[in-house]
N, C-alpha and C. Protein backbone atom coordinates (compact mmCIF):
# COMPACT_ATOMS: atom_id res chain seq x y z
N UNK A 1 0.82 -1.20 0.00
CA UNK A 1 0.00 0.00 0.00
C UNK A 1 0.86 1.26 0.00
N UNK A 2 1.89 1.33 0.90
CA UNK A 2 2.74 2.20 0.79
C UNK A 2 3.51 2.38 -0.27
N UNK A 3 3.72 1.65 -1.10
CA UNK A 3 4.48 1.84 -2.55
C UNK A 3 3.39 2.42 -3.55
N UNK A 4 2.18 2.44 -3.40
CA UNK A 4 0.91 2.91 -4.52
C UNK A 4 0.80 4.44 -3.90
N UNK A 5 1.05 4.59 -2.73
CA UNK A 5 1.07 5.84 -2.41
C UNK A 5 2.30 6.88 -3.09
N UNK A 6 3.44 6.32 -2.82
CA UNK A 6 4.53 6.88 -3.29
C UNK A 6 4.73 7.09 -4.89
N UNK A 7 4.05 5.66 -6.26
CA UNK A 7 3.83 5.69 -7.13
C UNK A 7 2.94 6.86 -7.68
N UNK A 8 2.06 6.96 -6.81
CA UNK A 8 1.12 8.25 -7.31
C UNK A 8 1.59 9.25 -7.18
N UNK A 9 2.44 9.05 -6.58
CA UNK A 9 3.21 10.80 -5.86
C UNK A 9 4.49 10.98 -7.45
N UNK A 10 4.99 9.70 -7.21
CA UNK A 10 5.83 10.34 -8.90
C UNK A 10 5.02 10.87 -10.31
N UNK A 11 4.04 9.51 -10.16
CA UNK A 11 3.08 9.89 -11.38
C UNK A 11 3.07 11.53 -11.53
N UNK A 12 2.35 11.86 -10.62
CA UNK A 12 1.70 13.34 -10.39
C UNK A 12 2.64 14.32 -10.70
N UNK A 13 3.95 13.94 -9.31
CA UNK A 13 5.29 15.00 -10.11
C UNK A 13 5.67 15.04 -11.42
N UNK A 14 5.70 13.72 -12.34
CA UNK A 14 6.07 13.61 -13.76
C UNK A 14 5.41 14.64 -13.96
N UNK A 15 3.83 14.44 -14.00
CA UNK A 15 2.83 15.31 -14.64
C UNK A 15 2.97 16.79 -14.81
N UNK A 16 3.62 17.27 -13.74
CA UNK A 16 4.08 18.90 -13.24
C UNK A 16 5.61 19.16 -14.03
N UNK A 17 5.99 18.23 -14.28
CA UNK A 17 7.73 18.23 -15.12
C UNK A 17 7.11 18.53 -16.59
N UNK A 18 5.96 17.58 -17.16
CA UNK A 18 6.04 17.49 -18.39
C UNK A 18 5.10 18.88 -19.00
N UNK A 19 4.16 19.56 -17.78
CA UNK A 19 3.34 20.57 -18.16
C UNK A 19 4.66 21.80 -18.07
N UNK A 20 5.45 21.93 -17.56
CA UNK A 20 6.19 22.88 -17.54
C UNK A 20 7.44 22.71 -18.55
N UNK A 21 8.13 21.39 -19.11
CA UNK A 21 8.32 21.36 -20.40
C UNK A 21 7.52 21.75 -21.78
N UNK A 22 6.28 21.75 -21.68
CA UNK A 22 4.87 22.12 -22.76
C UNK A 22 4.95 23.76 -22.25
N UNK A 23 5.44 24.10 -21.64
CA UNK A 23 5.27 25.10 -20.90
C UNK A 23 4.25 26.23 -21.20
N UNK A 24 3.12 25.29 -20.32
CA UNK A 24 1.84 25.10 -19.78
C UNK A 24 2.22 25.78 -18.06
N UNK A 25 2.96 26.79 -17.67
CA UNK A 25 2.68 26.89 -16.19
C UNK A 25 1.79 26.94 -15.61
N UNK A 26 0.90 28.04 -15.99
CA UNK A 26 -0.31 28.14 -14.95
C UNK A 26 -0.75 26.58 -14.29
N UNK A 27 -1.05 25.75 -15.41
CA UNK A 27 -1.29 24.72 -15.01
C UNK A 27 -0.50 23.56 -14.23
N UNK A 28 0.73 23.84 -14.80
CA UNK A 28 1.81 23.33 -13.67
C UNK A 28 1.74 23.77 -12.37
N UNK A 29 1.24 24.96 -12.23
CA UNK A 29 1.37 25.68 -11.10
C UNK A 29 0.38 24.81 -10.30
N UNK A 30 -0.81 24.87 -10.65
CA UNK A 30 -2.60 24.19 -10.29
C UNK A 30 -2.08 23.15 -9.79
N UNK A 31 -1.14 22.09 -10.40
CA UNK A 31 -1.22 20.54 -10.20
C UNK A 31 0.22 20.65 -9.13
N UNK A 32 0.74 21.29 -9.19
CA UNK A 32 1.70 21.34 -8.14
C UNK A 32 1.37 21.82 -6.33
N UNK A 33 0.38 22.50 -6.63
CA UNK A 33 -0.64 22.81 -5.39
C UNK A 33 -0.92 21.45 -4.85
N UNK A 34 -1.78 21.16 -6.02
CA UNK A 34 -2.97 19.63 -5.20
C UNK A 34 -1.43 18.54 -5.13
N UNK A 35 -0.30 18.70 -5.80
CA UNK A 35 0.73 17.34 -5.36
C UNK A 35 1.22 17.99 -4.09
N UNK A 36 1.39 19.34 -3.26
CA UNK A 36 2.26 19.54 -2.37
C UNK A 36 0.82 19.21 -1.07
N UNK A 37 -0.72 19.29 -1.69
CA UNK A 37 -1.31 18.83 -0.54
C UNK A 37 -1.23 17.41 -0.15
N UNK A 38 -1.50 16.92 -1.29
CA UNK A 38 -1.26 15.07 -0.94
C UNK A 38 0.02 15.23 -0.27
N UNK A 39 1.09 15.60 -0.68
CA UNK A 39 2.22 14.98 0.28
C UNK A 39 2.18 15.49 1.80
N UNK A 40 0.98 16.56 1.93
CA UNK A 40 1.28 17.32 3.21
C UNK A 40 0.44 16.34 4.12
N UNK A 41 -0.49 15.77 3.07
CA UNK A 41 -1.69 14.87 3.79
C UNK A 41 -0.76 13.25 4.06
N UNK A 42 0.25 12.69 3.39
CA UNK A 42 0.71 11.64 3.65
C UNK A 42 1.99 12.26 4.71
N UNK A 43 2.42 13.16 4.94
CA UNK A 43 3.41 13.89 6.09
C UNK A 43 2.49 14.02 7.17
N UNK A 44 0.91 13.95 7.20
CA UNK A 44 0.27 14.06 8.07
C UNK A 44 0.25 12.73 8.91
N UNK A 45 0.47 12.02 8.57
CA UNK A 45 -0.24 10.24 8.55
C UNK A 45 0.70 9.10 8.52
N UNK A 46 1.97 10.12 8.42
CA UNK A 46 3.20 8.75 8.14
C UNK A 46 4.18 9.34 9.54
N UNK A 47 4.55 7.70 10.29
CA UNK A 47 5.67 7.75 10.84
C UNK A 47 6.84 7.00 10.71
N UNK A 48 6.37 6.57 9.84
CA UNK A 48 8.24 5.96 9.11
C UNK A 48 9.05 6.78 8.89
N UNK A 49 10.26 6.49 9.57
CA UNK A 49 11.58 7.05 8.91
C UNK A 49 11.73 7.12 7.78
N UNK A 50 11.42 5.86 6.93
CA UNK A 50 11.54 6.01 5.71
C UNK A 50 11.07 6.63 4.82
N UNK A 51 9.50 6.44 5.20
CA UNK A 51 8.68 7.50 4.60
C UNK A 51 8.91 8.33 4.70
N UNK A 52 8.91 9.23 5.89
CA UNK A 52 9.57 10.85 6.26
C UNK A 52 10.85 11.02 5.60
N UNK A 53 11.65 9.88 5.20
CA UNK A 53 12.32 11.06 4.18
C UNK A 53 12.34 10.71 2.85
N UNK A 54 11.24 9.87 2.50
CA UNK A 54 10.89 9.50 1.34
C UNK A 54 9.89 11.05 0.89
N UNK A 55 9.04 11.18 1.79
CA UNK A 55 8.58 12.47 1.76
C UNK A 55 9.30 13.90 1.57
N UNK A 56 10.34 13.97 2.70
CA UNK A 56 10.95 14.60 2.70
C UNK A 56 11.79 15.39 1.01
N UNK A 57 12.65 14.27 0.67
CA UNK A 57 12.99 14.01 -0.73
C UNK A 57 11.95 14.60 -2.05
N UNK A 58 10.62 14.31 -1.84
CA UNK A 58 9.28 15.32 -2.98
C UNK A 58 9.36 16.37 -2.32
N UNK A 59 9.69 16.57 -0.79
CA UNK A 59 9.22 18.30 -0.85
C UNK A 59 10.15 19.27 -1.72
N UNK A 60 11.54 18.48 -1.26
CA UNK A 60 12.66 19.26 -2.20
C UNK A 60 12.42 18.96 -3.81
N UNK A 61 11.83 18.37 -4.09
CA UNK A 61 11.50 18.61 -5.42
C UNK A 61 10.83 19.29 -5.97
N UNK A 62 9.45 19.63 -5.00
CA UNK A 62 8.18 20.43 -5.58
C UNK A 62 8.65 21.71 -5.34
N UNK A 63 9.92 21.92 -4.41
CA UNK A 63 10.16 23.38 -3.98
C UNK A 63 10.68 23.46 -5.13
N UNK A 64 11.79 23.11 -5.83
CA UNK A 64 12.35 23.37 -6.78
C UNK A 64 11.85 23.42 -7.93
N UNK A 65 10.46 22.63 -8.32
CA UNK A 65 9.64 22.75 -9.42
C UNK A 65 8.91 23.99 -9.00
N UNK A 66 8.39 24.46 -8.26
CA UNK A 66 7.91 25.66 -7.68
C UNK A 66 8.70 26.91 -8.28
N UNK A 67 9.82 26.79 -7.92
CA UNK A 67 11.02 28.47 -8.19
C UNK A 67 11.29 27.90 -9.95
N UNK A 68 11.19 27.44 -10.28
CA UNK A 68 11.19 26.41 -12.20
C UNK A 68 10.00 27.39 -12.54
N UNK A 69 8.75 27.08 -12.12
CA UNK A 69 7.53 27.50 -12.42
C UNK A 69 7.55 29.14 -12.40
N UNK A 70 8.39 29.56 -11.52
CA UNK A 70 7.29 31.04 -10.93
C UNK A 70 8.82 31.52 -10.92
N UNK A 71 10.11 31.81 -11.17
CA UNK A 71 11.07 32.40 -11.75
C UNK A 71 11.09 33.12 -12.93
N UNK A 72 11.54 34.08 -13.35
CA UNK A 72 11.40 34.73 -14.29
C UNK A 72 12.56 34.88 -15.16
N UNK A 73 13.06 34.28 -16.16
CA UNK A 73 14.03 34.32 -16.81
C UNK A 73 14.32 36.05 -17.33
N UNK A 74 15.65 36.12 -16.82
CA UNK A 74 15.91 37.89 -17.16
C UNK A 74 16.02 37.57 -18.20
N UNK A 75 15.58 38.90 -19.30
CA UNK A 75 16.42 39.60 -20.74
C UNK A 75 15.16 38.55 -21.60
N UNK A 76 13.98 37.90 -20.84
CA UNK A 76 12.87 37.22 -21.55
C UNK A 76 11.44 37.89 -21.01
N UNK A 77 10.96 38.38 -22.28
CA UNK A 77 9.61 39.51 -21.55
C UNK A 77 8.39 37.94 -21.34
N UNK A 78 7.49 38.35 -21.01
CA UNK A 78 6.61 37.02 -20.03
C UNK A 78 5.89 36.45 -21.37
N UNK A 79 5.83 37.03 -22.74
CA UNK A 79 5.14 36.46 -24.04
C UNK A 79 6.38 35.93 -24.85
N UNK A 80 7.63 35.89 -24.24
CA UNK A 80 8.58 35.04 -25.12
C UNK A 80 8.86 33.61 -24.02
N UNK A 81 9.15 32.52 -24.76
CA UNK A 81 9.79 31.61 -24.73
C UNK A 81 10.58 31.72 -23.11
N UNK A 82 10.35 30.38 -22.15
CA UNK A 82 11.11 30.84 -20.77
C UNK A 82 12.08 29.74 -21.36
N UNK A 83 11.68 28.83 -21.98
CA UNK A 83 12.47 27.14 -21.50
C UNK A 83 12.94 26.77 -22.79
């Protein structure tokens, strides 16, 4: 059960990688919300070590897909090309 949890959790992150390659943010942005609640809701509910830093490990990712998303590439006005 714990591995279908964690599977969904990559699924979802893929999903936020590949909308911001299409670069689709807004919507990256949307789906990166509802993935940082699920993980806040399985950080709610998990006391494994492992898990906690299995968890741990997506937060640093979504943070970093987060500043990806909502960074602003200098010397690029917001209707050109970020990626």
């Amino acid at each position: 059960m714990e591995n279908d949890k964690f599977s969904t959790l990559k699924k979802e992150v893929q999903e936020i990688i590949d909308l911001i390659v299409s670069k689709q943010n807004k919507e990256a942005n949307n789906k990166l919300v509802e993935v940082s609640e699920m993980l806040d809701e399985l950080l709610d509910f998990s006391d494994d070590d492992e898990d906690l830093m299995e968890i741990s490990h997506y937060q640093v990712l979504l943070n970093q897909l987060h500043q990806k998303i909502n960074t602003p590439v200098e010397g690029i006005s917001d209707n050109e090309d970020r990626f």
